[in-house]
Structure formats: C-alpha cells, structure tokens
Protein backbone atom coordinates (compact mmCIF):
# COMPACT_ATOMS: atom_id res chain seq x y z
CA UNK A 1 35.63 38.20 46.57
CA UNK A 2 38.95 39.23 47.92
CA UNK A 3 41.66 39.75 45.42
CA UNK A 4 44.97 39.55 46.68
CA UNK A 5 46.71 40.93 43.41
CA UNK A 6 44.12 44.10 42.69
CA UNK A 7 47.34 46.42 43.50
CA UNK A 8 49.39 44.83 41.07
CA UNK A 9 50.55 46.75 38.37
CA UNK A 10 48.53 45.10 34.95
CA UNK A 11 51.39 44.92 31.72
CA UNK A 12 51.13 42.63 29.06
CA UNK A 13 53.20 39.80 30.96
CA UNK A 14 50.18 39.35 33.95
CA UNK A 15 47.18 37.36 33.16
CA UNK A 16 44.49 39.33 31.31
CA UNK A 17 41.41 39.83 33.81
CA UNK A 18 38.39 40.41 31.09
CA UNK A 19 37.18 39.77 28.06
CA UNK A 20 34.90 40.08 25.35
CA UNK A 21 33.63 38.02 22.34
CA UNK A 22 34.85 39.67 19.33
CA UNK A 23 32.59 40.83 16.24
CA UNK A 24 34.48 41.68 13.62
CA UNK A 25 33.86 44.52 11.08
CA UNK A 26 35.29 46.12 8.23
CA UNK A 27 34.77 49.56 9.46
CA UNK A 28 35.38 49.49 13.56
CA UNK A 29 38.15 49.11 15.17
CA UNK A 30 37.86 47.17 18.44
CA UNK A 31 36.04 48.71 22.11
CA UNK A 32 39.13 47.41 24.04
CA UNK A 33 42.70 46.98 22.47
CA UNK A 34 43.43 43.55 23.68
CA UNK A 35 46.70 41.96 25.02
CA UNK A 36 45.99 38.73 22.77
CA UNK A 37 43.58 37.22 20.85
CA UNK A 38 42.13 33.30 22.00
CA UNK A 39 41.06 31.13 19.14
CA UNK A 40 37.15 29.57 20.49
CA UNK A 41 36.34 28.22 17.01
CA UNK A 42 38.88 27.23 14.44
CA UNK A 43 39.38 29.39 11.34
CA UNK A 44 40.59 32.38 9.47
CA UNK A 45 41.36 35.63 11.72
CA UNK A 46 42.33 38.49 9.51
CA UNK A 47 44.02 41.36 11.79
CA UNK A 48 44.75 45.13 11.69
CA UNK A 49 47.68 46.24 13.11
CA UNK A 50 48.61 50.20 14.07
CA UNK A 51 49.72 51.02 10.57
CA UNK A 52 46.36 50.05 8.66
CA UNK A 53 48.12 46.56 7.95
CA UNK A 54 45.82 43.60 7.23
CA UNK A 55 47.25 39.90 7.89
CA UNK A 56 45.48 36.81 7.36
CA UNK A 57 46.01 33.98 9.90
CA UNK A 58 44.78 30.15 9.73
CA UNK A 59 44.16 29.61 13.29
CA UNK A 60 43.15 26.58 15.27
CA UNK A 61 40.98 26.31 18.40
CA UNK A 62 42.76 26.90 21.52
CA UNK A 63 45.38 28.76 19.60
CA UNK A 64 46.46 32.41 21.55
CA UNK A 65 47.91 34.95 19.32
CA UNK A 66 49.97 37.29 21.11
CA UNK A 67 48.98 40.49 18.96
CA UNK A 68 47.49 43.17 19.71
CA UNK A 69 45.02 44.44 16.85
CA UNK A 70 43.50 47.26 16.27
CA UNK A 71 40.72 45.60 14.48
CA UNK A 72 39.53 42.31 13.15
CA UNK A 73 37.74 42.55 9.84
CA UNK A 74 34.78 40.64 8.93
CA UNK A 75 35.61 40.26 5.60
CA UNK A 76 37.42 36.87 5.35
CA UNK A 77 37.27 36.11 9.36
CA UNK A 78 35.41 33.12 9.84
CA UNK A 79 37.09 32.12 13.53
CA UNK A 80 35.39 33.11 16.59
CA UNK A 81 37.68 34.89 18.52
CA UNK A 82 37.73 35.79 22.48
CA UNK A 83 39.24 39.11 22.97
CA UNK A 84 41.77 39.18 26.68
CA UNK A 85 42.61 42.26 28.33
C-alpha cells in the first residue's frame, strides 16, 4: 500500500507505526525501546527506567503512558500492556 509519509522523519511526537505485546520479565529488558506504553487490560505495570529505577503504576485500560522503559518486570505486573514504536 502506498504510504505517503514513509520519508518522514519518525521522533517521538509522530504516530508510532508497530508494535508488540509485551511479556514482562524480571531479567530482560525489552526487544524494542518503545515510545509509550498502551494499557489493553487494566492493572499494575511496574517499569524500569535508564537508571535501574523500578516504579509501580495502577493503570486502567485504554490508559497510554508516555514512558519509555527499559523493561517491564513480571514481578508485580499484572496489566497487559501493548508496546508502540
């Protein structure tokens, strides 16, 4: 399909153009870095940032968070999360 935009330059203001379901783990740190997180299933998101920093997040469905982790940890996570890059 054409794609009018493919020579646009991609930065964290232009709509993301994948995605992935995420699986969290306590030990790996995401494939793709994303530019935010989408809430699918209402729950508890606990994040990594760049400095090895752990927050814990009650998040609702249809919630984006506009962070970037590094990783999202399995221990206390119970949202399912859609990753958008």
């Amino acid at each position: 399909m054409p794609d009018s935009f493919d020579t646009d330059y991609v930065n964290l203001t232009s709509p993301g153009v994948a995605h992935y379901v995420v699986v969290p783990s306590d030990s790996e740190d995401l494939p793709t870095r994303p530019r935010a997180i989408y809430v699918n299933t209402s729950g508890t998101a606990v994040l990594q940032d760049n400095d090895g920093v752990n927050a814990s997040y009650d998040v609702s469905a249809g919630t984006i968070l506009a962070f970037r982790p590094v990783r999202v940890l399995s221990t206390g996570t119970t949202a399912q999360l859609i990753a958008w890059y």
